[in-house]
PDB file of N, CA and C in Angstrom:
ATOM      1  N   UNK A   1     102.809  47.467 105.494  1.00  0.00           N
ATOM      2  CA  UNK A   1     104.245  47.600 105.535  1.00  0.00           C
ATOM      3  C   UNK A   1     104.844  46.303 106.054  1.00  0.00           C
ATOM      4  N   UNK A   2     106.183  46.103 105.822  1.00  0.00           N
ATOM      5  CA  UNK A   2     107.146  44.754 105.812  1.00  0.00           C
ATOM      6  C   UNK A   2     107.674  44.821 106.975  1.00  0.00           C
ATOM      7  N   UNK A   3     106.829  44.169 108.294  1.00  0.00           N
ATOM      8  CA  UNK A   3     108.225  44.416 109.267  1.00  0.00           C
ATOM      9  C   UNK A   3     108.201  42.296 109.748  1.00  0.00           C
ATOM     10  N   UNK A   4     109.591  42.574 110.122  1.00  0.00           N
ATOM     11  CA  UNK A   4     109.898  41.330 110.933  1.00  0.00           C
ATOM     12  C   UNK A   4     109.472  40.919 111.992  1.00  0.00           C
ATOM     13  N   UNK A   5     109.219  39.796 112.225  1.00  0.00           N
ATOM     14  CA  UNK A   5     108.736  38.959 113.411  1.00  0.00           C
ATOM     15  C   UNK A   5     109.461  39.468 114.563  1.00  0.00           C
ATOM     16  N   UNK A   6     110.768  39.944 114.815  1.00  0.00           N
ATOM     17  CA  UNK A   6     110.972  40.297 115.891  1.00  0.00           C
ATOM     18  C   UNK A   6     111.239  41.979 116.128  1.00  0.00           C
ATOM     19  N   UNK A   7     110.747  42.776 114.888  1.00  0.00           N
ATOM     20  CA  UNK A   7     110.679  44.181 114.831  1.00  0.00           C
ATOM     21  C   UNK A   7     109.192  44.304 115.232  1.00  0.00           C
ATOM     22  N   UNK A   8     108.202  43.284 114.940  1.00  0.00           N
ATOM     23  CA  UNK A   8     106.835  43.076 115.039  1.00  0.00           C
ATOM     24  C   UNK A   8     106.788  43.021 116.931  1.00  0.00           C
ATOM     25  N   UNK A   9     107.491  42.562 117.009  1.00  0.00           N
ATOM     26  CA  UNK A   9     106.678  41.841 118.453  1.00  0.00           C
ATOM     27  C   UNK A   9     108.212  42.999 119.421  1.00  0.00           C
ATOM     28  N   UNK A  10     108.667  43.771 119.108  1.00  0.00           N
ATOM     29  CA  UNK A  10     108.910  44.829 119.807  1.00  0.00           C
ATOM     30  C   UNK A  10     107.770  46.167 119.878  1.00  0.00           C
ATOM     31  N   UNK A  11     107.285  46.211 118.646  1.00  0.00           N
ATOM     32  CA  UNK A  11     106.240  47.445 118.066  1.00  0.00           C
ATOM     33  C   UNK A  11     105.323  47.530 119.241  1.00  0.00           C
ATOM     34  N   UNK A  12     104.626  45.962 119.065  1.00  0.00           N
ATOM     35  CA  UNK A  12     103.239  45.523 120.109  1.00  0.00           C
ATOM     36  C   UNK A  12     103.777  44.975 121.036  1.00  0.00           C
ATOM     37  N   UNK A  13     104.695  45.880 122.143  1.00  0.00           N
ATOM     38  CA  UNK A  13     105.239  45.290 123.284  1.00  0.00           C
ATOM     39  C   UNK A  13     105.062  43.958 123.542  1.00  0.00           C
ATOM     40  N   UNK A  14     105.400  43.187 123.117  1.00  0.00           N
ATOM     41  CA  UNK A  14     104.904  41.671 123.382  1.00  0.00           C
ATOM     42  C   UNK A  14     106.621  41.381 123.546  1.00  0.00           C
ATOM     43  N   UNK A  15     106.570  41.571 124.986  1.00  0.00           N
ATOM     44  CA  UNK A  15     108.529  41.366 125.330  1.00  0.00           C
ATOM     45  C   UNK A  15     108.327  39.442 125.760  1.00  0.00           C
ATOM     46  N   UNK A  16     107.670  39.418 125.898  1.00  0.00           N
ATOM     47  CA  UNK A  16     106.973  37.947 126.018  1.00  0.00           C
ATOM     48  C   UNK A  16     107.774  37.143 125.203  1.00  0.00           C
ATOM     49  N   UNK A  17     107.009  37.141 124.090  1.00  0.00           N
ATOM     50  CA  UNK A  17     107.218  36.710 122.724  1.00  0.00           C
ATOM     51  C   UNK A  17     108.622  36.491 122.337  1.00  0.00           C
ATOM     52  N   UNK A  18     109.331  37.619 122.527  1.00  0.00           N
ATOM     53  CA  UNK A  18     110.971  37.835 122.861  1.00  0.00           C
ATOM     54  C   UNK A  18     111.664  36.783 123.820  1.00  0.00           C
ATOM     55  N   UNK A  19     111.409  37.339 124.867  1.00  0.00           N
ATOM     56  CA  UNK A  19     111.982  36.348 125.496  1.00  0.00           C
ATOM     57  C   UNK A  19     112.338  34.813 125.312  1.00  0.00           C
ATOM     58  N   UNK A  20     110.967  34.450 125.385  1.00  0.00           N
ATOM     59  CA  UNK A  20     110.949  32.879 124.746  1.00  0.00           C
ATOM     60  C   UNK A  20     111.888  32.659 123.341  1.00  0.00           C
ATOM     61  N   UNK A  21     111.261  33.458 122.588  1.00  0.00           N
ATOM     62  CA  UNK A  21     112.188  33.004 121.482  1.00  0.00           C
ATOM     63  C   UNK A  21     113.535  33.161 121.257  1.00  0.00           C
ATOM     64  N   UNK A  22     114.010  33.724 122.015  1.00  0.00           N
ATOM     65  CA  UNK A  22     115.553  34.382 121.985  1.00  0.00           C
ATOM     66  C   UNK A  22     115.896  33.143 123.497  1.00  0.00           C
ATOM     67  N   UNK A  23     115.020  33.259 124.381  1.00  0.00           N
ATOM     68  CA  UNK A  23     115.454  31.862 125.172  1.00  0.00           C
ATOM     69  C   UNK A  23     115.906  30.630 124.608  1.00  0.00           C
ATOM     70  N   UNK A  24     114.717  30.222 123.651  1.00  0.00           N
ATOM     71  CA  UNK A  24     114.826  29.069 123.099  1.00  0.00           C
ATOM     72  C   UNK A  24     115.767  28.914 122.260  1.00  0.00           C
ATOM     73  N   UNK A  25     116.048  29.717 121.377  1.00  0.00           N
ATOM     74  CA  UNK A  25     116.784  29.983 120.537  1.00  0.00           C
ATOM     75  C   UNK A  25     118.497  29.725 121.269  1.00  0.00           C
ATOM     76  N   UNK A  26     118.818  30.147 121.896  1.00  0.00           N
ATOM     77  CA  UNK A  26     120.279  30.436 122.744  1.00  0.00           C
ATOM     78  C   UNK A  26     120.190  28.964 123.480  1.00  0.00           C
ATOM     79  N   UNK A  27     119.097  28.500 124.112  1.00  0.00           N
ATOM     80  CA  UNK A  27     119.103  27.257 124.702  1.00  0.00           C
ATOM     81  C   UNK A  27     119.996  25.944 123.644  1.00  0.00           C
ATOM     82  N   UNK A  28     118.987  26.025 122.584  1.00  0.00           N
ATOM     83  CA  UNK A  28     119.183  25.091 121.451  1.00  0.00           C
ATOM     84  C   UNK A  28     120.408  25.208 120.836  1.00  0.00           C
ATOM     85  N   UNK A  29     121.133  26.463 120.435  1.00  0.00           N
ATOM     86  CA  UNK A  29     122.358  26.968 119.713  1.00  0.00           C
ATOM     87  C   UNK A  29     123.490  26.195 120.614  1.00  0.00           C
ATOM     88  N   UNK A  30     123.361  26.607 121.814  1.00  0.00           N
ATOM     89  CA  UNK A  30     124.062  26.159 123.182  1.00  0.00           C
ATOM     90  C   UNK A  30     124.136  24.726 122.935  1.00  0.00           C
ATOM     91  N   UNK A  31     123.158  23.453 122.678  1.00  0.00           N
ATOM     92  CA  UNK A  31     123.272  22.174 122.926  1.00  0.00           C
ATOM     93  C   UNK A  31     123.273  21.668 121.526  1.00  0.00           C
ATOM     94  N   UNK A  32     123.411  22.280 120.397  1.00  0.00           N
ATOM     95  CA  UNK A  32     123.610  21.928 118.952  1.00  0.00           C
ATOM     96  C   UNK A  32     125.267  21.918 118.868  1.00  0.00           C
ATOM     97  N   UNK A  33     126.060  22.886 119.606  1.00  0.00           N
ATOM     98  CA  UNK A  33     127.345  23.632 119.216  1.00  0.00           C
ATOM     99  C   UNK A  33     128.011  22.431 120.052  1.00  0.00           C
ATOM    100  N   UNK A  34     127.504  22.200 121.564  1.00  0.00           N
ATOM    101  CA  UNK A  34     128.126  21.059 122.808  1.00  0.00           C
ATOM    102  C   UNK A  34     128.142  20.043 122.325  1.00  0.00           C
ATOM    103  N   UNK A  35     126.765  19.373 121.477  1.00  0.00           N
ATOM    104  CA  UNK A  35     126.820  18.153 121.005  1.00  0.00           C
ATOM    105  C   UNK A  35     128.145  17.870 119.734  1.00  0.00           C
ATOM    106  N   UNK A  36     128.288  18.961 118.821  1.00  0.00           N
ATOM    107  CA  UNK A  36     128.794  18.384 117.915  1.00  0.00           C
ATOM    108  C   UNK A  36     130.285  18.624 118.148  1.00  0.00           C
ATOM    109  N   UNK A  37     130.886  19.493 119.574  1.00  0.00           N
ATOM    110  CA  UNK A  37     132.174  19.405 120.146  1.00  0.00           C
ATOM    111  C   UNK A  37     132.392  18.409 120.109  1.00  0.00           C
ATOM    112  N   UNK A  38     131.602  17.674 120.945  1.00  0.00           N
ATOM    113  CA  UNK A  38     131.355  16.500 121.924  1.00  0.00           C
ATOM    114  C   UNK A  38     131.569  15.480 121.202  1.00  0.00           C
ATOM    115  N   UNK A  39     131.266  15.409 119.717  1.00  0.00           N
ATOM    116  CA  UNK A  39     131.557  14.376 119.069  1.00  0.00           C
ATOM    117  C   UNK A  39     132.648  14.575 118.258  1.00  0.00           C
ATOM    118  N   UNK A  40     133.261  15.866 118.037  1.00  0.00           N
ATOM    119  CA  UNK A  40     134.328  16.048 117.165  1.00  0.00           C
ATOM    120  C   UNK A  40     135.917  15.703 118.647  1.00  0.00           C
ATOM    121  N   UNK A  41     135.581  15.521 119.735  1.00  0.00           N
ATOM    122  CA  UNK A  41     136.895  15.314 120.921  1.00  0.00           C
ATOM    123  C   UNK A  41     137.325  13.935 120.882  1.00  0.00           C
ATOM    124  N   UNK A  42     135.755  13.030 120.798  1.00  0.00           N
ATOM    125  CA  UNK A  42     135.772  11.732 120.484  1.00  0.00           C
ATOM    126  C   UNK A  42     136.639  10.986 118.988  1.00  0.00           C
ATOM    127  N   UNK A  43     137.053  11.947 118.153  1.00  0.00           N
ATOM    128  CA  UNK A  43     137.544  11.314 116.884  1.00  0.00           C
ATOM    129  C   UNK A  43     139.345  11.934 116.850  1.00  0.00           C
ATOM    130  N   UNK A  44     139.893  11.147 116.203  1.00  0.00           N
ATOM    131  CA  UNK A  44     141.151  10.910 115.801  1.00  0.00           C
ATOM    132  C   UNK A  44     142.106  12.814 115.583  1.00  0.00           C
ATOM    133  N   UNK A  45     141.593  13.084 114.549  1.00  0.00           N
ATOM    134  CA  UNK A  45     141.617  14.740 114.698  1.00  0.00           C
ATOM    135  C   UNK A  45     140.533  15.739 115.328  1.00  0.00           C
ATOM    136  N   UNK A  46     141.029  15.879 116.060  1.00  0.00           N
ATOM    137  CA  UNK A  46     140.563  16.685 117.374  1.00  0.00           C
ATOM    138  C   UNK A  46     140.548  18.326 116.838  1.00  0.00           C
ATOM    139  N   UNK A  47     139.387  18.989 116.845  1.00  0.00           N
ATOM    140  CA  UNK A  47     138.957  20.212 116.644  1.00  0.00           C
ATOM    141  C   UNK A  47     139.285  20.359 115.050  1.00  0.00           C
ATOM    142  N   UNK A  48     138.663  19.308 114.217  1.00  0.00           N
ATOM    143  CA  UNK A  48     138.584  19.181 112.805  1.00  0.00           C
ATOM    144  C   UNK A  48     137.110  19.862 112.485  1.00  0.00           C
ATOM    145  N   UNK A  49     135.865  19.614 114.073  1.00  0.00           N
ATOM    146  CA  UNK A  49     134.583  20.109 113.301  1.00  0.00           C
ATOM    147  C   UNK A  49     133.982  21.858 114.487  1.00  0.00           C
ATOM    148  N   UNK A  50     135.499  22.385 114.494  1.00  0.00           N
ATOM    149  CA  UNK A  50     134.762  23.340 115.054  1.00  0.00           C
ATOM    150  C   UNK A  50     134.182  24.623 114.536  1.00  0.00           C
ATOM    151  N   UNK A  51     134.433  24.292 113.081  1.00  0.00           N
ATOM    152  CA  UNK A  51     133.593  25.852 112.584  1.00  0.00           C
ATOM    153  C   UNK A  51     132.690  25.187 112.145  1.00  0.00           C
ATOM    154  N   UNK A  52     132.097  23.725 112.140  1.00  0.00           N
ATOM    155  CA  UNK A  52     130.845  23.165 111.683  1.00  0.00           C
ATOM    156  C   UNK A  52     130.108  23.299 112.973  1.00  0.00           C
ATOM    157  N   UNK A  53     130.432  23.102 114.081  1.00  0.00           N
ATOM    158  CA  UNK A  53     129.953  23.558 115.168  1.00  0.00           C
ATOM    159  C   UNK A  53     129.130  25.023 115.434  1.00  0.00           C
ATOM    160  N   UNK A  54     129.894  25.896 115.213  1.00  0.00           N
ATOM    161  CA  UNK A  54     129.637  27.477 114.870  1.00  0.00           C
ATOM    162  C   UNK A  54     128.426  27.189 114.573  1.00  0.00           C
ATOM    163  N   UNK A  55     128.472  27.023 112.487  1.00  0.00           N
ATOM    164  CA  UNK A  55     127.464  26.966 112.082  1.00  0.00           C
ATOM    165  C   UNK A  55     126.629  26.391 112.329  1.00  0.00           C
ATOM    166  N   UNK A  56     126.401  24.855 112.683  1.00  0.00           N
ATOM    167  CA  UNK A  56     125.448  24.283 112.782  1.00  0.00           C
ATOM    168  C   UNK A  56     124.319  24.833 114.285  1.00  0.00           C
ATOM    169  N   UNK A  57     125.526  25.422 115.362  1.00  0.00           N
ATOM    170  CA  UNK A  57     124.811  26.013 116.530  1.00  0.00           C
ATOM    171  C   UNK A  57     124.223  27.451 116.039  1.00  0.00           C
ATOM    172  N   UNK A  58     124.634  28.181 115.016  1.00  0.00           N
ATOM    173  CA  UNK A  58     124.140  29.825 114.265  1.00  0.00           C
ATOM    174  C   UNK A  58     122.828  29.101 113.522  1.00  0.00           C
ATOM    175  N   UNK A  59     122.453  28.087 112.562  1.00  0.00           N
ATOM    176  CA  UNK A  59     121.713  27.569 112.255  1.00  0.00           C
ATOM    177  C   UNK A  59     120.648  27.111 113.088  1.00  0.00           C
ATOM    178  N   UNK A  60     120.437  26.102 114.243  1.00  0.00           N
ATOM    179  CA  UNK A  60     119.732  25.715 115.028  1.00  0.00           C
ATOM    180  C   UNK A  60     119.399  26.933 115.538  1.00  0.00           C
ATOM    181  N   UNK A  61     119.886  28.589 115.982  1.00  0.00           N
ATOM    182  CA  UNK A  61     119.481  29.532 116.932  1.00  0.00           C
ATOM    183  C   UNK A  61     118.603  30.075 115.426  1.00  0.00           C
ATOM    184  N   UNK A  62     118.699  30.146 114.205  1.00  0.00           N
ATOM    185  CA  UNK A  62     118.109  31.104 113.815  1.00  0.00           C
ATOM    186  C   UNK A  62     116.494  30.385 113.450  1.00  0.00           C
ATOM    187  N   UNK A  63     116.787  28.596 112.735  1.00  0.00           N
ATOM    188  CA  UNK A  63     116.129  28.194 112.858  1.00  0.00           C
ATOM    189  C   UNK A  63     114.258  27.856 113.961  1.00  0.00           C
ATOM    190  N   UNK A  64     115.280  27.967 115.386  1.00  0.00           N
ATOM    191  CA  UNK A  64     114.313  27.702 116.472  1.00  0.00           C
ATOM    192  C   UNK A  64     113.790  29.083 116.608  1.00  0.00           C
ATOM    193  N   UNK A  65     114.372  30.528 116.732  1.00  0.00           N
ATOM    194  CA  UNK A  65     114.046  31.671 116.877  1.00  0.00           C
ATOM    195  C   UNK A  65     112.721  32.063 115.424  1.00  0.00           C
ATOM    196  N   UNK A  66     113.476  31.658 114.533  1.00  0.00           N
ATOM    197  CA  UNK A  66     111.719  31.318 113.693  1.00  0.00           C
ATOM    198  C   UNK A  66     110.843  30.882 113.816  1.00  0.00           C
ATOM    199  N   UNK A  67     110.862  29.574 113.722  1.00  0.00           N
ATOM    200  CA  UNK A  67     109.544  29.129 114.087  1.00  0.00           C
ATOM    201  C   UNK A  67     108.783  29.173 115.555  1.00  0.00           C
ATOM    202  N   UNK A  68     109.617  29.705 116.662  1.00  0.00           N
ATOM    203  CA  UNK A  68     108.765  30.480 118.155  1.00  0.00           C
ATOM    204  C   UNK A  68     108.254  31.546 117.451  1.00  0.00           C
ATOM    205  N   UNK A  69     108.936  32.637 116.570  1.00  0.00           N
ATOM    206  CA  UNK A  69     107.927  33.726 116.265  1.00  0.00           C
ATOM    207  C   UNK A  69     106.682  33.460 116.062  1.00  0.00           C
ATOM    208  N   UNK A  70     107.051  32.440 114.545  1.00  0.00           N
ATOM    209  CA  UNK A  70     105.987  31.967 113.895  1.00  0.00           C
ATOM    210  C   UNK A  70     104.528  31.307 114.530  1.00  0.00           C
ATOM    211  N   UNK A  71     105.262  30.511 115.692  1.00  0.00           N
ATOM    212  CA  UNK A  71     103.996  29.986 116.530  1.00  0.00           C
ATOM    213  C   UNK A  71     103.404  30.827 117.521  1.00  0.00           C
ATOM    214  N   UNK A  72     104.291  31.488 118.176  1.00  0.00           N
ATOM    215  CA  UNK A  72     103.334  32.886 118.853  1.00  0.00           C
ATOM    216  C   UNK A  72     102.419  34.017 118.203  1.00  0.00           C
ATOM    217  N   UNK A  73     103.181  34.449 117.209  1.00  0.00           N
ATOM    218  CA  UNK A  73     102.500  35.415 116.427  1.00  0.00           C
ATOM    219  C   UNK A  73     101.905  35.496 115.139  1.00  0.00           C
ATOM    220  N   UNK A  74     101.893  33.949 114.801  1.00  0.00           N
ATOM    221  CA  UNK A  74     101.359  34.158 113.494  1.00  0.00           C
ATOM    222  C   UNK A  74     102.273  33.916 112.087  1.00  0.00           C
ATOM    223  N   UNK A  75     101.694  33.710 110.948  1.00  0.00           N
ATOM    224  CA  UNK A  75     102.754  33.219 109.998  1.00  0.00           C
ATOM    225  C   UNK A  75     102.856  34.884 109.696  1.00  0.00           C
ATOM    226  N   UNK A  76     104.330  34.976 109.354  1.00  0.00           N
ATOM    227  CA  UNK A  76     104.720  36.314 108.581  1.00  0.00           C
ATOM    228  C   UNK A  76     104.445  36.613 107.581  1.00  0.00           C
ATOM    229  N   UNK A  77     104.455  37.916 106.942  1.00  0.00           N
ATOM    230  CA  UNK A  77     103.789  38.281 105.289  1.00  0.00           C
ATOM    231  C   UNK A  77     105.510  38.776 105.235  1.00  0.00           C
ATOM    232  N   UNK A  78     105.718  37.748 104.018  1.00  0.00           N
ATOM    233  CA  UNK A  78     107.084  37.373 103.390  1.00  0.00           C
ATOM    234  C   UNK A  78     107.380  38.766 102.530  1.00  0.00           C
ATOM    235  N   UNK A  79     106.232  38.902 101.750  1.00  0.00           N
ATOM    236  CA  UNK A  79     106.226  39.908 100.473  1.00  0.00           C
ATOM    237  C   UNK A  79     105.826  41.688 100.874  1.00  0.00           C
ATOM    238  N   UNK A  80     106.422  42.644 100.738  1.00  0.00           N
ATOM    239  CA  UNK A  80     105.694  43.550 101.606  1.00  0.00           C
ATOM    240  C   UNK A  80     104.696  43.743 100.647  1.00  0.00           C
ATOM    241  N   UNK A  81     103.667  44.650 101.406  1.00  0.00           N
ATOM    242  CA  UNK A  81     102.557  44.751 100.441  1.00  0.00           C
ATOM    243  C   UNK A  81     101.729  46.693 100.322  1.00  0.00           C
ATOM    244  N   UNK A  82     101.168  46.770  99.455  1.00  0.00           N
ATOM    245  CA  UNK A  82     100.813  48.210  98.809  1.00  0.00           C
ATOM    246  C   UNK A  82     100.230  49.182  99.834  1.00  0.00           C
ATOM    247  N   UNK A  83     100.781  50.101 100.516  1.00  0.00           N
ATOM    248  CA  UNK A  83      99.908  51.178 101.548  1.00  0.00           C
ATOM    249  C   UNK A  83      98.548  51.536 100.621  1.00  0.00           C
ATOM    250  N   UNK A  84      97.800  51.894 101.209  1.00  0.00           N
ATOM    251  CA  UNK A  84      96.530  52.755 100.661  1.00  0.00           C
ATOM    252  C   UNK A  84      96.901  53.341  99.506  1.00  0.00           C
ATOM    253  N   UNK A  85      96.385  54.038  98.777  1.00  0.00           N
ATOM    254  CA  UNK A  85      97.028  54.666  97.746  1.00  0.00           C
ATOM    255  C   UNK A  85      96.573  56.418  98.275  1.00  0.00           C
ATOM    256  N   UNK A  86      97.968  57.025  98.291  1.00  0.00           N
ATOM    257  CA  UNK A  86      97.752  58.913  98.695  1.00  0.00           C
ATOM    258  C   UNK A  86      96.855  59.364  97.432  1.00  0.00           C
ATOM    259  N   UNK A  87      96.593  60.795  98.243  1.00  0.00           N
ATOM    260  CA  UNK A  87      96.073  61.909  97.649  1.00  0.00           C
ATOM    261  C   UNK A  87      97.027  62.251  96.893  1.00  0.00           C
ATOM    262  N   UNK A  88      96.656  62.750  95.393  1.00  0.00           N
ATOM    263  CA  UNK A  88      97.803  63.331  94.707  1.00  0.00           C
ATOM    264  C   UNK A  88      98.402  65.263  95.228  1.00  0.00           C
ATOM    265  N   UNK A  89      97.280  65.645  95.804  1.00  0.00           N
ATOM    266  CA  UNK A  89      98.479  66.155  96.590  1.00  0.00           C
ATOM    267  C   UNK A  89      99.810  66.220  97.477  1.00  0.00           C
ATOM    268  N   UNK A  90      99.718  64.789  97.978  1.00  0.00           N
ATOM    269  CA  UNK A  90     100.788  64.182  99.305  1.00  0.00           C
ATOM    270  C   UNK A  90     102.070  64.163  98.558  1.00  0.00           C
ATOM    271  N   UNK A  91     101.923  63.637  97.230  1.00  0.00           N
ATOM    272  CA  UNK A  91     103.390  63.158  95.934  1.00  0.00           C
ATOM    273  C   UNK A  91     103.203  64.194  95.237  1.00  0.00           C
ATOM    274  N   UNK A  92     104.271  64.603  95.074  1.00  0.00           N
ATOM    275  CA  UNK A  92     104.461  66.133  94.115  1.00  0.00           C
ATOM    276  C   UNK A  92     104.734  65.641  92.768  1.00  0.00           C
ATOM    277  N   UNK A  93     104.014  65.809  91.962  1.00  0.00           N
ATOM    278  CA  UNK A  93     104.791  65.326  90.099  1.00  0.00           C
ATOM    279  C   UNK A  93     105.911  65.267  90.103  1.00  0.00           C
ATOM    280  N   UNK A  94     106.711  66.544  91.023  1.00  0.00           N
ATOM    281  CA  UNK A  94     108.538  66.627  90.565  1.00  0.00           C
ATOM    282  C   UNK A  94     109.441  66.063  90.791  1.00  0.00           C
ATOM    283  N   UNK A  95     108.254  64.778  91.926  1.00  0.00           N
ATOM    284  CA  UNK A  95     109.277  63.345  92.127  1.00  0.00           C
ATOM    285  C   UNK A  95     109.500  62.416  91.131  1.00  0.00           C
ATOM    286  N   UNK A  96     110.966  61.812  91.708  1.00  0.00           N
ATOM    287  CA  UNK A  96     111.228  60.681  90.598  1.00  0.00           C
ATOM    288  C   UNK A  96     110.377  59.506  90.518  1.00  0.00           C
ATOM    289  N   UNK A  97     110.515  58.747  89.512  1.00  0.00           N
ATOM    290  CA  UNK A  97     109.391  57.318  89.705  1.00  0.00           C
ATOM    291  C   UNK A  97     109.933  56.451  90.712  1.00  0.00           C
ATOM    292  N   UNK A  98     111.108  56.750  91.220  1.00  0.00           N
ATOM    293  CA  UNK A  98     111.881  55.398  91.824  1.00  0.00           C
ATOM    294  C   UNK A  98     111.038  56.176  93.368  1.00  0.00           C
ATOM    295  N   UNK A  99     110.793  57.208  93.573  1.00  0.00           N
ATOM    296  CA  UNK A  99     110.475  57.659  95.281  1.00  0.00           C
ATOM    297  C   UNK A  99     108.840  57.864  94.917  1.00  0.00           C
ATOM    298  N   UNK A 100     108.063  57.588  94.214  1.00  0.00           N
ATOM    299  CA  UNK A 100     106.836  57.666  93.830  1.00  0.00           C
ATOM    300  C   UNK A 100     106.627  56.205  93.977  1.00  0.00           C
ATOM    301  N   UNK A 101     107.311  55.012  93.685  1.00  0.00           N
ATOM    302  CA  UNK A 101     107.300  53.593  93.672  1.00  0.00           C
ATOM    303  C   UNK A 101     107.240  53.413  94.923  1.00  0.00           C
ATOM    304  N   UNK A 102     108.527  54.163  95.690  1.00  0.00           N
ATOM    305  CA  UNK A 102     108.745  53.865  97.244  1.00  0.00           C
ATOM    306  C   UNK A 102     107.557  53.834  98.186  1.00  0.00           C
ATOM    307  N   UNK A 103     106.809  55.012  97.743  1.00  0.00           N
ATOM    308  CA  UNK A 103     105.873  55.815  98.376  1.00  0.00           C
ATOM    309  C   UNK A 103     104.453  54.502  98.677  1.00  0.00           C
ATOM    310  N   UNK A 104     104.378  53.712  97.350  1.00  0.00           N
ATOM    311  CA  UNK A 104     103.653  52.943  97.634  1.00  0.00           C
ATOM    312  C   UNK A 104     103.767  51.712  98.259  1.00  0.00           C
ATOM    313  N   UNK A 105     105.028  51.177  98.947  1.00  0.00           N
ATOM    314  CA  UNK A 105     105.453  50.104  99.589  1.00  0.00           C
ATOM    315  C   UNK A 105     105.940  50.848 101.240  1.00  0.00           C
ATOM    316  N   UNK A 106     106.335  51.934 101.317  1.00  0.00           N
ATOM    317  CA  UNK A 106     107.003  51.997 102.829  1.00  0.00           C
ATOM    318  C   UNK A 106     106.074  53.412 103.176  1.00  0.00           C
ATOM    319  N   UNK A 107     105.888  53.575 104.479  1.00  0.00           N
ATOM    320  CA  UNK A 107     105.591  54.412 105.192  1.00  0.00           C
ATOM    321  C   UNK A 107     106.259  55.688 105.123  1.00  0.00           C
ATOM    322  N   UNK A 108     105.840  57.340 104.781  1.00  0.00           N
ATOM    323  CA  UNK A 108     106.783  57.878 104.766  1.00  0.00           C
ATOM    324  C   UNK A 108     107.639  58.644 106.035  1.00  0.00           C
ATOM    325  N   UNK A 109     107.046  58.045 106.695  1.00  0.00           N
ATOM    326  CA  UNK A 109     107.446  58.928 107.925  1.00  0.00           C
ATOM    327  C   UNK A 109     109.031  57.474 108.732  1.00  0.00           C
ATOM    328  N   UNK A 110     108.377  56.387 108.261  1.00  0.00           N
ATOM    329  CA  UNK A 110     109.494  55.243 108.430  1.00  0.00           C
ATOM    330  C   UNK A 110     110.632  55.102 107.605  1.00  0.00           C
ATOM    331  N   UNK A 111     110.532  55.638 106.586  1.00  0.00           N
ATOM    332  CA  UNK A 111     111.395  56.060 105.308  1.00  0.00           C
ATOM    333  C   UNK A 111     112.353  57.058 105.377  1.00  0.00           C
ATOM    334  N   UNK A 112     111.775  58.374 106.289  1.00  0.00           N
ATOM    335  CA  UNK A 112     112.637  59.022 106.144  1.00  0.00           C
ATOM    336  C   UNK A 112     113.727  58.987 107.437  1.00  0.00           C
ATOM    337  N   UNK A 113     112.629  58.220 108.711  1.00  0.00           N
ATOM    338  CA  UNK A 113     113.390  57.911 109.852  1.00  0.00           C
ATOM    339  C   UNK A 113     114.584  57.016 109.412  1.00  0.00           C
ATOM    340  N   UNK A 114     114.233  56.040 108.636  1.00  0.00           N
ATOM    341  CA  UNK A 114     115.498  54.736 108.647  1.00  0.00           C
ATOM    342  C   UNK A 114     116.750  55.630 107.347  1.00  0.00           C
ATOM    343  N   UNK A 115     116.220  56.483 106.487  1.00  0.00           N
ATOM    344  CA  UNK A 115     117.451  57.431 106.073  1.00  0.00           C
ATOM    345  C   UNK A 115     117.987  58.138 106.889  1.00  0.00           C
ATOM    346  N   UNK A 116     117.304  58.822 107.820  1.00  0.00           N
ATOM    347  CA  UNK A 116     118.448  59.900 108.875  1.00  0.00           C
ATOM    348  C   UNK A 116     118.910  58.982 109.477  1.00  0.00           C
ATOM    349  N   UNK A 117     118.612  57.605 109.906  1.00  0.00           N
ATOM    350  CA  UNK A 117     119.369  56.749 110.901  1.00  0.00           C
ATOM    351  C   UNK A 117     120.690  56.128 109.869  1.00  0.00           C
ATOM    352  N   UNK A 118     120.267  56.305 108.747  1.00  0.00           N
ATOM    353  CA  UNK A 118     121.350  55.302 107.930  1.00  0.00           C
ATOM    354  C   UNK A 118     122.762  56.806 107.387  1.00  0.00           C
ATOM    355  N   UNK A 119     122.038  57.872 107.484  1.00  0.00           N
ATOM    356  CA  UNK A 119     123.083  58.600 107.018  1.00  0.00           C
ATOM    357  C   UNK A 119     124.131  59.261 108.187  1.00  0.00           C
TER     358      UNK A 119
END
């Protein structure tokens, strides 16, 4: 099953892992966003680069918060990939192909949790 680097490293209590990267991450966002104030006060029109600021500090946090996952825990599996294959008792024929498809990419017990959470 497909989970994220930081859905991953909540699962396997590794608050560790978290920390740092959400440290680092907020550290860097913080001195990406200051620096490029810092240089937009210095020029002629003044607060011309502050939504480049934003972004470029939303960029540097998501950026650095990746690659800490990546180096603590391992490279991520991008693509999700095929559960075991069930007993044909588990899938009833009278399902559709689209929840028979499902069946072989997501967990069903995670499937039906993230529908009652979504409805």
């Amino acid at each position: 099953m497909f989970l994220s680097q930081p859905a991953r490293a909540m699962g396997e209590v590794r608050t560790g892992a978290r920390v740092r990267a959400e440290g680092l991450g907020i550290t860097c966002k913080t001195l990406v966003t200051y620096l490029v104030l810092l240089y937009d006060s210095t020029r002629p029109e003044f607060w011309e680069f502050a939504l480049v600021a934003f972004a470029l500090g939303q960029l540097a946090y998501s950026v650095v918060v990746f690659f800490s996952y990546v180096y603590q825990m391992g490279y991520p599996a991008f693509w999700p990939t095929r559960l075991p294959a069930r007993q044909s008792s588990d899938v009833a024929a009278s399902r559709s192909t689209f929840y028979r498809i499902a069946l072989q990419y997501f967990d069903v017990s995670s499937l039906y949790l993230s529908l009652t959470m979504t409805g």
